[in-house]
PDB file of N, CA and C in Angstrom:
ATOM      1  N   UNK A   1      64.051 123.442 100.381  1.00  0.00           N
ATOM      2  CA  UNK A   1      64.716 123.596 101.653  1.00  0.00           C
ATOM      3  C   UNK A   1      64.127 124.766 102.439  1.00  0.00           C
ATOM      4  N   UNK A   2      63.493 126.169 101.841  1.00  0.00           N
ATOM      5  CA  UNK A   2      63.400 127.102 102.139  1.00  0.00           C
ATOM      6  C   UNK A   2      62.069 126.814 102.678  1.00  0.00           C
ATOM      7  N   UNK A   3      60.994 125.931 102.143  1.00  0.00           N
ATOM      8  CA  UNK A   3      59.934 125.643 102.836  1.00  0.00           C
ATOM      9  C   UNK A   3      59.847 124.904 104.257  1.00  0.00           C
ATOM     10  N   UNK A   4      60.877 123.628 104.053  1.00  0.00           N
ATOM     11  CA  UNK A   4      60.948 122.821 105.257  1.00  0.00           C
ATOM     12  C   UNK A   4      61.469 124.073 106.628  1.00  0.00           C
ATOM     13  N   UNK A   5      62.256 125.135 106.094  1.00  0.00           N
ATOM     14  CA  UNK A   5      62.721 125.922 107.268  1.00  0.00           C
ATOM     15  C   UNK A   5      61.724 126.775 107.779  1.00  0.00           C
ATOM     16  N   UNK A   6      60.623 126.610 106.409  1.00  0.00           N
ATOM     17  CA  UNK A   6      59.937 128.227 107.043  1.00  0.00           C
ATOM     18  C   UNK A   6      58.718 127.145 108.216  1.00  0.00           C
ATOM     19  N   UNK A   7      58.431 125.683 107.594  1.00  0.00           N
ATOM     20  CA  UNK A   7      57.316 125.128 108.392  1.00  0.00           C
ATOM     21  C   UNK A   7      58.277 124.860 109.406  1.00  0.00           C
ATOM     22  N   UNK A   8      59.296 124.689 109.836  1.00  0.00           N
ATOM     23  CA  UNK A   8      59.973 123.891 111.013  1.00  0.00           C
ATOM     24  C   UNK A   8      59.944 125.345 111.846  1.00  0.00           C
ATOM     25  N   UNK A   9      59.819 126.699 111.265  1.00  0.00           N
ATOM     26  CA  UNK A   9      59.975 127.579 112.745  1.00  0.00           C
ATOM     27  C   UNK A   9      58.149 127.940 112.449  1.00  0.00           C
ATOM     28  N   UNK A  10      57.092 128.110 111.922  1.00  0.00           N
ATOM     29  CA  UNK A  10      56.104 128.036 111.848  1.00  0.00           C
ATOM     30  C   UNK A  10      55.746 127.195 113.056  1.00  0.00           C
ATOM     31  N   UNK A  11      55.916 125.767 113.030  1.00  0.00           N
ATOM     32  CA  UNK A  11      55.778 124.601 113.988  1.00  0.00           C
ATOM     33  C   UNK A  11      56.262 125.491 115.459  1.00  0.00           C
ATOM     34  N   UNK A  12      57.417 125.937 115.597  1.00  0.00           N
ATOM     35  CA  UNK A  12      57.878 126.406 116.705  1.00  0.00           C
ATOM     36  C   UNK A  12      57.154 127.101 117.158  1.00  0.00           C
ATOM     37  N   UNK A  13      56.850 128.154 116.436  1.00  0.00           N
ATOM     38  CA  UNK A  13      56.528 129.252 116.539  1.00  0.00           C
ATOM     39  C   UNK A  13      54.817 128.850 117.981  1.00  0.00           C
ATOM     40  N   UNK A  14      54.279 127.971 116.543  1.00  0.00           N
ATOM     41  CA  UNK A  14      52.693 127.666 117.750  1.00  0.00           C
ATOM     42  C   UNK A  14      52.710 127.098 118.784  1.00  0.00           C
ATOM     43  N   UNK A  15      54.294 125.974 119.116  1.00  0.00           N
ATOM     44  CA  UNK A  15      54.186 124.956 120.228  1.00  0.00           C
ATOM     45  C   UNK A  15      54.802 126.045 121.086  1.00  0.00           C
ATOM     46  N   UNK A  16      55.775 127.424 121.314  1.00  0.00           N
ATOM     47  CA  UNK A  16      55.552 128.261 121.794  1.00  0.00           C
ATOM     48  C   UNK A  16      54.426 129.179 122.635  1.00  0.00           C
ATOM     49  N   UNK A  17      53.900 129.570 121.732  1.00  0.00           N
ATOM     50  CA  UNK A  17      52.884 130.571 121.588  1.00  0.00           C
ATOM     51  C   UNK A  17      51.785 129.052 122.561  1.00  0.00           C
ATOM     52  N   UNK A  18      51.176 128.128 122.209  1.00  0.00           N
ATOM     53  CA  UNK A  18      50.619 127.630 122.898  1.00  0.00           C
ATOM     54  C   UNK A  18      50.864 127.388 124.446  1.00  0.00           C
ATOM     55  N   UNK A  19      52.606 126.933 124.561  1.00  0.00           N
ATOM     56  CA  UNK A  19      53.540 126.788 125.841  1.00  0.00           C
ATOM     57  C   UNK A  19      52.616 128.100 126.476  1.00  0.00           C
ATOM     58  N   UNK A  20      52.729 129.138 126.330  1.00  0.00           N
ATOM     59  CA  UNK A  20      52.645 130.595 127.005  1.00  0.00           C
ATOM     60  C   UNK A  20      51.336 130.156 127.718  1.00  0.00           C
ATOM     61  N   UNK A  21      50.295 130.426 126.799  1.00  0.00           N
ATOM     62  CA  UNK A  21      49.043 129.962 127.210  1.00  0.00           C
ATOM     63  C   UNK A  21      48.694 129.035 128.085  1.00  0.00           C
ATOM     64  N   UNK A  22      49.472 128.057 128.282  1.00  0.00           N
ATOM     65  CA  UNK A  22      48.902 127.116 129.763  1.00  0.00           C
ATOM     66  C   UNK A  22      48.850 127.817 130.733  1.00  0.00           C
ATOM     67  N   UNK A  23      48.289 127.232 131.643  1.00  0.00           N
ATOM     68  CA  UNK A  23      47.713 127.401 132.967  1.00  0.00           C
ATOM     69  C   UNK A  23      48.965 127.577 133.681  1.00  0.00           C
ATOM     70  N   UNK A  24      49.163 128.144 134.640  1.00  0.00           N
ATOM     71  CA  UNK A  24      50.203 127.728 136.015  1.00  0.00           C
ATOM     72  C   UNK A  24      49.384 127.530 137.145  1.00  0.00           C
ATOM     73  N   UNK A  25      50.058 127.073 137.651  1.00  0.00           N
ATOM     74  CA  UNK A  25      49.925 126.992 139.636  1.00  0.00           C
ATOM     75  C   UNK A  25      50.929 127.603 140.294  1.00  0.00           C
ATOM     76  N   UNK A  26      50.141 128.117 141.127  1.00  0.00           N
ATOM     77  CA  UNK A  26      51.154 129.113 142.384  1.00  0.00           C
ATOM     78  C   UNK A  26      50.807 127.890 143.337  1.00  0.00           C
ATOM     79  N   UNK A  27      51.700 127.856 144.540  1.00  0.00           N
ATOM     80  CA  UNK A  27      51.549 126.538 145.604  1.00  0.00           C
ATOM     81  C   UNK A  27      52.121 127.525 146.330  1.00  0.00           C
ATOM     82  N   UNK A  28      51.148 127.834 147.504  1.00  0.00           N
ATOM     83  CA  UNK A  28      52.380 128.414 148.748  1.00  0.00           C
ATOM     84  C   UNK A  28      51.680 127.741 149.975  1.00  0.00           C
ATOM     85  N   UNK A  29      52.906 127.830 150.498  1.00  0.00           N
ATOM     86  CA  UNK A  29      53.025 127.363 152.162  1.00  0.00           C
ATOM     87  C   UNK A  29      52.750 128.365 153.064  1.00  0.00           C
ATOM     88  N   UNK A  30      51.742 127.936 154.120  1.00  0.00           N
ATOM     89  CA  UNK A  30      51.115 129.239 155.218  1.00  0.00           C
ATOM     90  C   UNK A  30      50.601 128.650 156.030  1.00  0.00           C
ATOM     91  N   UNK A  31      51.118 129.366 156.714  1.00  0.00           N
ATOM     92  CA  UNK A  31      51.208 129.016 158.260  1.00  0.00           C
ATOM     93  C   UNK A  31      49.954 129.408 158.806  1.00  0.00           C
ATOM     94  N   UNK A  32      49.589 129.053 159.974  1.00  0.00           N
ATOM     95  CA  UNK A  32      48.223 129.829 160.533  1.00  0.00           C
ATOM     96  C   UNK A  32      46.704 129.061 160.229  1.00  0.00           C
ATOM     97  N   UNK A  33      47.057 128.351 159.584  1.00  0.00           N
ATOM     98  CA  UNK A  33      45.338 127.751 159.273  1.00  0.00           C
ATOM     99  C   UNK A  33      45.548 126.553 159.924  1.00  0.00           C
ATOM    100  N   UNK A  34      44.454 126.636 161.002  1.00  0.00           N
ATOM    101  CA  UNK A  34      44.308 125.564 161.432  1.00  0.00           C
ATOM    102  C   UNK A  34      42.735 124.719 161.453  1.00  0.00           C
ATOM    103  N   UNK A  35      42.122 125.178 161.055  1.00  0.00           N
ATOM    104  CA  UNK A  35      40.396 124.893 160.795  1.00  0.00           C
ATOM    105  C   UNK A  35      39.614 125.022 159.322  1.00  0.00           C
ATOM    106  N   UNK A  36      38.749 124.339 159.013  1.00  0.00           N
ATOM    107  CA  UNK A  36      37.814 124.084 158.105  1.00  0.00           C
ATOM    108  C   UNK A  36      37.428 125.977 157.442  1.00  0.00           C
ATOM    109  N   UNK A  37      37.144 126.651 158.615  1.00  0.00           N
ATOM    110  CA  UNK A  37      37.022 127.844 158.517  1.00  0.00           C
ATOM    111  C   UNK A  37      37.995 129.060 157.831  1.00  0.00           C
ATOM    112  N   UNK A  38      39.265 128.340 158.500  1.00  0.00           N
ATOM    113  CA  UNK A  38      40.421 128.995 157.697  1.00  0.00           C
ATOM    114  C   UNK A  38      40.786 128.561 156.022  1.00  0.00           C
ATOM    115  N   UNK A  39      40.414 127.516 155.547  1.00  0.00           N
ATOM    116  CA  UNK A  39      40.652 127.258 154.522  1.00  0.00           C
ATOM    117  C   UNK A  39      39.626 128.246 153.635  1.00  0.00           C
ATOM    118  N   UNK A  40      38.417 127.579 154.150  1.00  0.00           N
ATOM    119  CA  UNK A  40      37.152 128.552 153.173  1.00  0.00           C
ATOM    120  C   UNK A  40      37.607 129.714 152.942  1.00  0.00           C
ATOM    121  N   UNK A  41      37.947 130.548 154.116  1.00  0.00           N
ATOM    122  CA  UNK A  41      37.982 132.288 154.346  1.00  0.00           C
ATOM    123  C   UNK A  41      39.207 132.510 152.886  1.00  0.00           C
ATOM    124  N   UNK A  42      40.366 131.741 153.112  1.00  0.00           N
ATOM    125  CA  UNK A  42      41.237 132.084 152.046  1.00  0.00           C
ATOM    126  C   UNK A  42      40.751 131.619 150.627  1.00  0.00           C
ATOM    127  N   UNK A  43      40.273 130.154 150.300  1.00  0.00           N
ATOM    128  CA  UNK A  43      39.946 129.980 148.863  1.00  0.00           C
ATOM    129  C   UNK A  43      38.844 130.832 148.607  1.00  0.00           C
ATOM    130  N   UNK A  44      37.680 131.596 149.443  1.00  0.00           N
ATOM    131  CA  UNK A  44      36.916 132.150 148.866  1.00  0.00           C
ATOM    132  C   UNK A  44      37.475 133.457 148.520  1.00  0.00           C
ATOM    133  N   UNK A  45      38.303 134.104 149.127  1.00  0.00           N
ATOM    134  CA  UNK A  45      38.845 135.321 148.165  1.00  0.00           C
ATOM    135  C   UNK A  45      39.657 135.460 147.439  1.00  0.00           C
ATOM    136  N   UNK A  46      40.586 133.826 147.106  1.00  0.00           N
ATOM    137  CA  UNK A  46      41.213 133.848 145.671  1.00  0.00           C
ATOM    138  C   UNK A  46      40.238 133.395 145.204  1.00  0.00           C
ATOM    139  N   UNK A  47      39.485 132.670 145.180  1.00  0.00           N
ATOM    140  CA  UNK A  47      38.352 132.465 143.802  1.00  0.00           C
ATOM    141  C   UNK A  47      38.196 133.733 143.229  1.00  0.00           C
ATOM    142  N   UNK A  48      37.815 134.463 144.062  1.00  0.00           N
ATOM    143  CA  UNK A  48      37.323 136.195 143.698  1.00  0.00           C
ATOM    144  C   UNK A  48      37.853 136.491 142.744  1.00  0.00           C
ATOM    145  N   UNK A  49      39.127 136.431 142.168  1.00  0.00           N
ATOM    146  CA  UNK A  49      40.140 137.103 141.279  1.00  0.00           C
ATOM    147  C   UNK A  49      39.988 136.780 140.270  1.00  0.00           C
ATOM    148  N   UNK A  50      40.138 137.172 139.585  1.00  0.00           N
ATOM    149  CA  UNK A  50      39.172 137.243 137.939  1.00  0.00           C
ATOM    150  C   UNK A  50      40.380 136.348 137.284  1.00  0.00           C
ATOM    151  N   UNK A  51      41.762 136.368 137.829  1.00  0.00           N
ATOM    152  CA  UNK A  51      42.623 135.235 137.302  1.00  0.00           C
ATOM    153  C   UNK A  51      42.669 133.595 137.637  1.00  0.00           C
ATOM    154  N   UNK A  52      42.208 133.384 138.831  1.00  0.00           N
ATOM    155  CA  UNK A  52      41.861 132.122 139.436  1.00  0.00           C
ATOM    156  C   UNK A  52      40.767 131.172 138.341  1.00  0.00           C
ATOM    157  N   UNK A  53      41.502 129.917 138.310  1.00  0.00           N
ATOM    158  CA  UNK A  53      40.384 128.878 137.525  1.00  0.00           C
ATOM    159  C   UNK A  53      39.821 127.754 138.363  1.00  0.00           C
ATOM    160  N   UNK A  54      40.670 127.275 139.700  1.00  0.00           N
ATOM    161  CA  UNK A  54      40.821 126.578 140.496  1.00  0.00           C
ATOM    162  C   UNK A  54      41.524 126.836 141.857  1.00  0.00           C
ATOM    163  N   UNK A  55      41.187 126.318 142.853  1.00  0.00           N
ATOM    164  CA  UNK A  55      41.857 126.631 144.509  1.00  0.00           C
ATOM    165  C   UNK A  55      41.896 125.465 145.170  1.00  0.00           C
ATOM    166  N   UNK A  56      42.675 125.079 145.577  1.00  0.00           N
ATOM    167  CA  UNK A  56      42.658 124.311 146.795  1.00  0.00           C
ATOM    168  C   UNK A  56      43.826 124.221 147.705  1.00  0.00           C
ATOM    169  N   UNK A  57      42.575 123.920 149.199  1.00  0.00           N
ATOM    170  CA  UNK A  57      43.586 124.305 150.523  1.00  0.00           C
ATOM    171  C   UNK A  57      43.179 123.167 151.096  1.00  0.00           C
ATOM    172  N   UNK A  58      44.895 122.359 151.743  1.00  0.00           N
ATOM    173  CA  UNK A  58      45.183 121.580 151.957  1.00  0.00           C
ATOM    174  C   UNK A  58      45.720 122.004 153.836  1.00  0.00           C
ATOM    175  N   UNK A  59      45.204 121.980 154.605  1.00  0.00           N
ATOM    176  CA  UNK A  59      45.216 122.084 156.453  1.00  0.00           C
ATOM    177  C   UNK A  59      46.494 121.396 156.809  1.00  0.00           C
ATOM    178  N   UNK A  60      46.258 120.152 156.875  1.00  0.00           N
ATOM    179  CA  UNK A  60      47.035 119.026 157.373  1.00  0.00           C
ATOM    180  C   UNK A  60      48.821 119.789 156.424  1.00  0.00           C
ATOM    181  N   UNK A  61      48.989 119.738 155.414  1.00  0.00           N
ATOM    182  CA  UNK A  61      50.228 120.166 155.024  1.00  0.00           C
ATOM    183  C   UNK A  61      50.513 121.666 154.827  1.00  0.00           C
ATOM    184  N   UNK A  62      49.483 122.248 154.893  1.00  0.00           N
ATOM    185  CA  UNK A  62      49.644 123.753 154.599  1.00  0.00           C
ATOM    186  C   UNK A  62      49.996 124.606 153.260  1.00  0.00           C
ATOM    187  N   UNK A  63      48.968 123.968 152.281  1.00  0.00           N
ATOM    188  CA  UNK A  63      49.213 124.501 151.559  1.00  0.00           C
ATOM    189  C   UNK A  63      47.740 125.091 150.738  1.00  0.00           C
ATOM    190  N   UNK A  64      48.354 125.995 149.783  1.00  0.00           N
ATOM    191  CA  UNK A  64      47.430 126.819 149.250  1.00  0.00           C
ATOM    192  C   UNK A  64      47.755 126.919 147.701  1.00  0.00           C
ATOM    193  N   UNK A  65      46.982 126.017 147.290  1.00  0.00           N
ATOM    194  CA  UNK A  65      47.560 125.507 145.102  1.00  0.00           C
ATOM    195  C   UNK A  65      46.130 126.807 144.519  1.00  0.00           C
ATOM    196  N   UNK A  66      46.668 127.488 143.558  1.00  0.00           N
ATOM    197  CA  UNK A  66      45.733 128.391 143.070  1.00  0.00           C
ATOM    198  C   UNK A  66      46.445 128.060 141.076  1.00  0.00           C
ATOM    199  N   UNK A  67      45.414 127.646 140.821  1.00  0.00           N
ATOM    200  CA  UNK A  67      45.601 127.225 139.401  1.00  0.00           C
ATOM    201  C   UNK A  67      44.971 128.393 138.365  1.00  0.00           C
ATOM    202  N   UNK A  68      45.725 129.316 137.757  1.00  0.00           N
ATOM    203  CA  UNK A  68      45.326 130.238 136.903  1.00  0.00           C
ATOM    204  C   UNK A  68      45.177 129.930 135.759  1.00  0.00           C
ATOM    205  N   UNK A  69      43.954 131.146 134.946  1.00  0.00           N
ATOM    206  CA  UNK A  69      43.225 130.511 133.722  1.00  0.00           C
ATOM    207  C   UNK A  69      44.305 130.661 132.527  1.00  0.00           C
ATOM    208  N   UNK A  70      44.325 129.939 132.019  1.00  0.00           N
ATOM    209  CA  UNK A  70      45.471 130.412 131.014  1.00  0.00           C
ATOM    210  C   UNK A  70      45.637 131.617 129.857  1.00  0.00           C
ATOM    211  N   UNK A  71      46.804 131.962 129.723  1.00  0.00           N
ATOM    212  CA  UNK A  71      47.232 133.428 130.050  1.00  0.00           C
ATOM    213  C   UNK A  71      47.160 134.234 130.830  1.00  0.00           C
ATOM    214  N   UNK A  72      46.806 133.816 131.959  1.00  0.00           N
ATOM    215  CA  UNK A  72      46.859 134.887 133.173  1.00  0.00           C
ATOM    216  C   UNK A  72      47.910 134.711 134.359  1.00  0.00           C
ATOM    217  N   UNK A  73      48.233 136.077 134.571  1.00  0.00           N
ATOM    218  CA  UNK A  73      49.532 135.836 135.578  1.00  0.00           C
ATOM    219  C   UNK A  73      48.989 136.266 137.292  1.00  0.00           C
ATOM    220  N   UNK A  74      49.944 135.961 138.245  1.00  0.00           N
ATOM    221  CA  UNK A  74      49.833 136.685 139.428  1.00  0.00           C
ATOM    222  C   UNK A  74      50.658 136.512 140.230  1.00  0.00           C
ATOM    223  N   UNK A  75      50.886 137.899 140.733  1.00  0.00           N
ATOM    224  CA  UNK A  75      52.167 137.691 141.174  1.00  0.00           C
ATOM    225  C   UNK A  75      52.071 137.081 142.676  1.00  0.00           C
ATOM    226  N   UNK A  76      53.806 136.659 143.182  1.00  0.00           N
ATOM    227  CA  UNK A  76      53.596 136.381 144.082  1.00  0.00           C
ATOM    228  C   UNK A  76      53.398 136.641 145.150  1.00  0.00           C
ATOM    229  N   UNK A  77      53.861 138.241 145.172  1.00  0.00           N
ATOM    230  CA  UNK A  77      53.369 139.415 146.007  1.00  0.00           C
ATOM    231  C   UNK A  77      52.025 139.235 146.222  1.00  0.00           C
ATOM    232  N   UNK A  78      51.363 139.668 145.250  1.00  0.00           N
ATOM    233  CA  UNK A  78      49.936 139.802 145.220  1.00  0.00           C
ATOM    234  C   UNK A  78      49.231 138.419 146.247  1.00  0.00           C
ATOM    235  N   UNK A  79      49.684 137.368 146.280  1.00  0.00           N
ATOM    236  CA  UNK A  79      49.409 135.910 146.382  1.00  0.00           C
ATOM    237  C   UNK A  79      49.212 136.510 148.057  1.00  0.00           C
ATOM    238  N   UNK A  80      50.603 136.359 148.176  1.00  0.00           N
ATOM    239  CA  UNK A  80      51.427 136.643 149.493  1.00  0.00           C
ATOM    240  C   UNK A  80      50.380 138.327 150.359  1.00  0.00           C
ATOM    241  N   UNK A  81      50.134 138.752 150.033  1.00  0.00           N
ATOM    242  CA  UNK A  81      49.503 139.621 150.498  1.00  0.00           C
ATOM    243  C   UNK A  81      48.124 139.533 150.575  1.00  0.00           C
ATOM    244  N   UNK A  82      47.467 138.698 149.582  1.00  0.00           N
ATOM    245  CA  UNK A  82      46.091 138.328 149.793  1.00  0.00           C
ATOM    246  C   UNK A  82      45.558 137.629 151.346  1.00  0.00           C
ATOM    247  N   UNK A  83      47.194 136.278 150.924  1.00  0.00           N
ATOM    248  CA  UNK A  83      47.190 135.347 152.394  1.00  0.00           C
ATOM    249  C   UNK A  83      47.310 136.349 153.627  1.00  0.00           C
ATOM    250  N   UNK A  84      48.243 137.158 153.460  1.00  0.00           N
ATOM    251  CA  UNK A  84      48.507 137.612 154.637  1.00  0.00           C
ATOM    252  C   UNK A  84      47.193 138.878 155.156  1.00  0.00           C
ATOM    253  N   UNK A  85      46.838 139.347 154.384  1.00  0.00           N
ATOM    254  CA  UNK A  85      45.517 140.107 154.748  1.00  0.00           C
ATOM    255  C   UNK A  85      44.525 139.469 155.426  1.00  0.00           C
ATOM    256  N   UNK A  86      44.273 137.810 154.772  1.00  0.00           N
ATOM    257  CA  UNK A  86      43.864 137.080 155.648  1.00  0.00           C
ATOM    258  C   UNK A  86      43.733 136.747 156.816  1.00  0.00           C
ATOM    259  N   UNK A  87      45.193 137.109 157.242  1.00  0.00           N
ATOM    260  CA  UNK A  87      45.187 136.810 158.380  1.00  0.00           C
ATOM    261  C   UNK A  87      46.458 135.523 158.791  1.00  0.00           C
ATOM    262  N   UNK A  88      46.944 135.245 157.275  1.00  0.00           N
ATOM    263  CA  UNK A  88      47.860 133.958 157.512  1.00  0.00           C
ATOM    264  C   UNK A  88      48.861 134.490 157.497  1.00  0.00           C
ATOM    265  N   UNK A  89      50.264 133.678 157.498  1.00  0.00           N
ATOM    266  CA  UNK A  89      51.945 133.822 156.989  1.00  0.00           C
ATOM    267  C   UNK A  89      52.356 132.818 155.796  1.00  0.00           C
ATOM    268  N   UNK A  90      52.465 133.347 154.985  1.00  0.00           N
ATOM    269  CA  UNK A  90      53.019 132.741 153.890  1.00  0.00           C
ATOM    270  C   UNK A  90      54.553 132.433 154.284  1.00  0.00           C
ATOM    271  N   UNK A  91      54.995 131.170 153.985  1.00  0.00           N
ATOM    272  CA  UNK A  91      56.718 130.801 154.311  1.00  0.00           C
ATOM    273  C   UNK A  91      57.171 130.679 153.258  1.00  0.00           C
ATOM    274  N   UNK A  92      56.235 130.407 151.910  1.00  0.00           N
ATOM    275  CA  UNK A  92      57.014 130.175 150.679  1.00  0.00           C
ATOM    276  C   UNK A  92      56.086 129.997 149.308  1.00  0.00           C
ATOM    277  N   UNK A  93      56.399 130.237 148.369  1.00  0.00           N
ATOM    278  CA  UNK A  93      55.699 130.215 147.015  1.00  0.00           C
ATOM    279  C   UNK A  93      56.685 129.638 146.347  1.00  0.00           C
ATOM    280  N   UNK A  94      55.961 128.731 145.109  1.00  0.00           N
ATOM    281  CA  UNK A  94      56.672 127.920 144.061  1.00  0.00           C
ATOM    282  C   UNK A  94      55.585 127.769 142.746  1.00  0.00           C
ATOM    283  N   UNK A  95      56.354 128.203 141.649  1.00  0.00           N
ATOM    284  CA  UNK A  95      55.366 127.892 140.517  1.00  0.00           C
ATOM    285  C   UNK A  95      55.487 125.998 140.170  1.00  0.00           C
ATOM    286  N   UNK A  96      54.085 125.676 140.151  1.00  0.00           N
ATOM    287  CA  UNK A  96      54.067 124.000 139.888  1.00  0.00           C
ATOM    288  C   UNK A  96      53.308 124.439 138.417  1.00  0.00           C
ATOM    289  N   UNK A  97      54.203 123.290 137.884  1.00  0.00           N
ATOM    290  CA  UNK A  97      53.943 122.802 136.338  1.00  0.00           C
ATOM    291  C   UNK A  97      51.678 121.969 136.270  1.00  0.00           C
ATOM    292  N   UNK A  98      51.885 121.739 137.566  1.00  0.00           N
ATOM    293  CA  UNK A  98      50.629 120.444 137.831  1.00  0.00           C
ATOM    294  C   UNK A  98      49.481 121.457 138.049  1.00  0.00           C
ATOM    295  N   UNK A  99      48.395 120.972 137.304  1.00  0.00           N
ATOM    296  CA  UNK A  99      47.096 121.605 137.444  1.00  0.00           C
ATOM    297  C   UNK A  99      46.758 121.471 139.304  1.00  0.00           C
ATOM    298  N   UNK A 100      45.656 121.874 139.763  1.00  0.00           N
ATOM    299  CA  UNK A 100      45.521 122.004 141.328  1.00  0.00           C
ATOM    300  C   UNK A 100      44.846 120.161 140.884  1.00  0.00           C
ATOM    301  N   UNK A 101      44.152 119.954 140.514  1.00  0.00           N
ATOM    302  CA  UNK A 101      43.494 118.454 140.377  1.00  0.00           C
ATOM    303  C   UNK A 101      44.718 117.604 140.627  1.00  0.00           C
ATOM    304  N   UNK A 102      46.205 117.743 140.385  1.00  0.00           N
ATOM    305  CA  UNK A 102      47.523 116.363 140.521  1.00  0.00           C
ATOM    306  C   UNK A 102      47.852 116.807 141.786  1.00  0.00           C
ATOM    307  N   UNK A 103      47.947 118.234 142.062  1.00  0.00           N
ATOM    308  CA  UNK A 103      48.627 118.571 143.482  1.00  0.00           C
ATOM    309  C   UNK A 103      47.769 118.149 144.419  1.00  0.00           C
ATOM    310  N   UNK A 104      46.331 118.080 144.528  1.00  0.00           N
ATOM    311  CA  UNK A 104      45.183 117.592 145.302  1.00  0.00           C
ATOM    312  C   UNK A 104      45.427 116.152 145.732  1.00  0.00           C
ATOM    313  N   UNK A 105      45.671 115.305 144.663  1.00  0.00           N
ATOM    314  CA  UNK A 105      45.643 113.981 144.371  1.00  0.00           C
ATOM    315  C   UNK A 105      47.049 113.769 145.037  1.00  0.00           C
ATOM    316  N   UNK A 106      48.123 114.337 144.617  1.00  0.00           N
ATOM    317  CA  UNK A 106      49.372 113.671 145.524  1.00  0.00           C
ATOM    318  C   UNK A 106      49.504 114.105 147.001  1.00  0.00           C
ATOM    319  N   UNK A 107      48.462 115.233 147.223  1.00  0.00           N
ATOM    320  CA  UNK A 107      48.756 115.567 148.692  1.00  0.00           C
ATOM    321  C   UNK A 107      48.157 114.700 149.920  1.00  0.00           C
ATOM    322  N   UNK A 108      46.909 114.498 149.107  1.00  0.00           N
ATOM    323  CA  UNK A 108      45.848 113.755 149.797  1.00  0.00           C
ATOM    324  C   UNK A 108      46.175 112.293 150.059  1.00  0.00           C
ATOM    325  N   UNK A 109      46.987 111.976 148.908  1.00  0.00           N
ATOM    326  CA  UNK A 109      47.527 110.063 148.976  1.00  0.00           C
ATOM    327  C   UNK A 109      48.680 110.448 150.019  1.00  0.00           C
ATOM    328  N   UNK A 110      48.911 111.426 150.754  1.00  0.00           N
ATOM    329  CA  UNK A 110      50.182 111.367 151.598  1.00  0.00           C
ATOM    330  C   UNK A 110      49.696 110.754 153.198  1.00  0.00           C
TER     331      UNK A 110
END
């Protein structure tokens, strides 16, 4: 019995510890981009960030999906202040479960 308990939190223990390790997505909404130009200017200086694995900026809906490498965090401040140094307005941030590749794919089929 004492084994089945120690492998059943063992088991936990890694599907945890792995959980941590995924990737997130930050998705925020910002206002202000209205050109080909504005998108570049912002994904090229989150690429910059040594936490970024993926970017994409979406014009038509306004959004900005930044997919981090796993184990890495960022805040949303930080996010929010990058955009806005830019030159944009951020209206909102949301952590998405979806790599930037599903958020791409459902934005674009809209």
């Amino acid at each position: 019995m004492n084994k089945i308990l120690l492998a059943f939190i063992f088991s936990i223990s890694l599907f945890s510890n792995s959980a941590l390790a995924a990737s997130q997505t930050l998705k925020a909404t910002v206002n202000g981009m209205v050109c080909a130009f504005c998108a570049q200017g912002i994904e090229k200086k989150i690429r910059a960030l040594s936490q970024t694995q993926d970017v994409y900026v979406n014009l038509k809906q306004r959004i900005v999906a930044v997919e981090l490498k796993a184990g890495q965090a960022l805040s949303n401040d930080t996010l929010k202040d990058l955009i806005k140094d830019a030159g944009y307005d951020v209206t909102a941030i949301e952590l998405s479960e979806h790599p930037v590749a599903h958020i791409k794919a459902e934005l674009e089929a809209k």
